[in-house]
Every structure is written in C-alpha cells, then in structure tokens.
Protein backbone atom coordinates (compact mmCIF):
# COMPACT_ATOMS: atom_id res chain seq x y z
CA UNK A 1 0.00 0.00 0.00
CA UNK A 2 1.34 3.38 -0.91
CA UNK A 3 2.19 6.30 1.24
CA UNK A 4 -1.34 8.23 -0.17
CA UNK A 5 -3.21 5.48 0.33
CA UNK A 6 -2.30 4.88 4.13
CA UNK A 7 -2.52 8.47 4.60
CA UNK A 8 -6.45 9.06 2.95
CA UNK A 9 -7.26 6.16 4.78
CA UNK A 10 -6.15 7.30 8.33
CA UNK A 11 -7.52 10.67 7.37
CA UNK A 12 -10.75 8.93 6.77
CA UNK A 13 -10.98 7.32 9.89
CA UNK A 14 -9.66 10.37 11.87
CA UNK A 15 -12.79 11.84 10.08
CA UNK A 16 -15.36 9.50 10.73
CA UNK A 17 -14.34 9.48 14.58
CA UNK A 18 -14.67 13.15 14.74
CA UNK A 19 -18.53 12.69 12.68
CA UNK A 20 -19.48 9.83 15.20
CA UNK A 21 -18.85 12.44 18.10
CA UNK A 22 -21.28 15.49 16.46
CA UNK A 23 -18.58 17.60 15.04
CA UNK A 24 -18.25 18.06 11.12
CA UNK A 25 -16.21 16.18 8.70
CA UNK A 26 -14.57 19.37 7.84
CA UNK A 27 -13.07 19.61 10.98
CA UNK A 28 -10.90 16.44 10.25
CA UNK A 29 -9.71 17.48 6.93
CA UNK A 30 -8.26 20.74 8.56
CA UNK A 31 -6.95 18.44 11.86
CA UNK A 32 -5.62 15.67 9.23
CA UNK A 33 -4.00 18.41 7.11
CA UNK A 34 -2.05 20.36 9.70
CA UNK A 35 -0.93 17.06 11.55
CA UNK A 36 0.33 16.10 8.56
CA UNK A 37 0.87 12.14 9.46
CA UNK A 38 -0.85 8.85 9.64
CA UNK A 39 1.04 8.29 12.83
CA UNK A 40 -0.16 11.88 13.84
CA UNK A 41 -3.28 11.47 13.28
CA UNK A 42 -3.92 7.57 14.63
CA UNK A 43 -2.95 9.22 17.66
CA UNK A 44 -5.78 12.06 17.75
CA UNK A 45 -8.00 9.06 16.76
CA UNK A 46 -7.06 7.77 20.20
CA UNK A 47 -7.78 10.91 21.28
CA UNK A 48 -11.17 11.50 21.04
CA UNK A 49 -12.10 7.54 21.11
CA UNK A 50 -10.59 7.35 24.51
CA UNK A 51 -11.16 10.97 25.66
CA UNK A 52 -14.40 11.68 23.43
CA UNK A 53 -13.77 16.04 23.80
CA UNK A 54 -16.55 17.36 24.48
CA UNK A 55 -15.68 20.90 23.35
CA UNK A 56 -13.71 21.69 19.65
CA UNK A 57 -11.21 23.61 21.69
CA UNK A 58 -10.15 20.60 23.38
CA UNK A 59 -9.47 19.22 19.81
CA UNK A 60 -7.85 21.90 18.87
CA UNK A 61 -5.53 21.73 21.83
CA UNK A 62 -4.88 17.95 21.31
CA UNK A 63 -3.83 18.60 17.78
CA UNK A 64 -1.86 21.42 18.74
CA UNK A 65 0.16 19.05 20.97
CA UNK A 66 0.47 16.57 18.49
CA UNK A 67 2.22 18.39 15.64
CA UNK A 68 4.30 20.11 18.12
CA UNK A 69 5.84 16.97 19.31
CA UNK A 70 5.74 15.47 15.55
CA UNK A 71 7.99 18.74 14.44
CA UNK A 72 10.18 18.44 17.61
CA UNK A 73 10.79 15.07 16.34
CA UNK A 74 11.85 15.58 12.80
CA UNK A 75 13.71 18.64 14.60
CA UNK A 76 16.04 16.09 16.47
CA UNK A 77 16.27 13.43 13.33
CA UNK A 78 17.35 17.19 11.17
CA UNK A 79 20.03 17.61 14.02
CA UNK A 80 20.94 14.11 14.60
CA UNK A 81 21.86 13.82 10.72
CA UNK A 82 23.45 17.57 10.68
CA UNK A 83 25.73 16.44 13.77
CA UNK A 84 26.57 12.98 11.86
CA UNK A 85 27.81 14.80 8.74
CA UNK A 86 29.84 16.99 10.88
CA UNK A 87 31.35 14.03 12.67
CA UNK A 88 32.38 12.20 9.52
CA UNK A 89 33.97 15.89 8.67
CA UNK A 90 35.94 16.05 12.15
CA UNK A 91 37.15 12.42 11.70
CA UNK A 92 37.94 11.47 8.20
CA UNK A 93 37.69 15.69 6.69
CA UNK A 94 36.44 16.65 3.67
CA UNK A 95 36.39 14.69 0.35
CA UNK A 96 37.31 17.33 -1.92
CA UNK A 97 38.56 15.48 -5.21
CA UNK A 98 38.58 18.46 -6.82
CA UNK A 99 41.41 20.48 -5.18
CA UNK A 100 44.00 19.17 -7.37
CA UNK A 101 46.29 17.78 -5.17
C-alpha cells in the first residue's frame, strides 16, 4: 500500500471518529491536514475515542500538541543527521577530489 493510500485512509478514519462524536467532517480534513501524518493522526484518533472532547477547543488543543511533538521530532532526526555529517567531517575531513592535489 502506498504512502497516499495509508494516509487518505487514516484521514478517513480520523474523520469518521470526529462525525461519530457530532462535530463536522470538515473539521478532520483541517486536523488531518495540519498534523500532517498517519502516525499523527492515529494518535488524535485515540484521542477523542478514549477521551471523546466534548468541546472543539479541546481538539484543537490535542492537535496542537500533536504536531508540536511530531515537528520536535523531525527537529532532532534534522540535528541528529546535521551532527553525523559533521562528525564524519571532524574524523575522516572533507572529500574534496577536486582540489588538485
């Protein structure tokens, strides 16, 4: 199954738990959009299937949470490559083929 597929899919869901609590299906295209991931967004379905909000801002709040930790996350993978490159720099330098030597 593709990346799309997964991701309409969750998105689906994600939308059809937010319908089967009263709130509008347009609600979880805007939550699934800014979240961004199925991973992101299987965890707001826990959310409100566990939780079941009772107010949008409450939502709103959980999905707020959620893409701040998913954006810390790729934060730390961005550094944790970017400190990798520089340690193969520091320990074996820079592979410059083209400085005639």
């Amino acid at each position: 199954m593709d990346s799309r597929t997964i991701w309409s899919q969750t998105r689906d869901r994600l939308i059809s738990a937010l319908v089967s609590l009263g709130y509008p299906a347009e609600l979880g295209n805007v939550i699934a959009e800014h979240i961004g991931s199925p991973k992101g967004m299987e965890r707001m379905i826990s959310y409100l299937c566990y939780v079941r909000p009772e107010r949008v801002e409450l939502i709103v709040d959980e999905m707020l949470a959620i893409k701040s930790d998913i954006d810390r996350w790729r934060e730390k993978k961005e550094c944790e490559r970017a400190n990798t490159v520089y340690n193969n720099v520091l320990n074996y330098g820079l592979d410059d083929d083209d400085s005639g030597r």
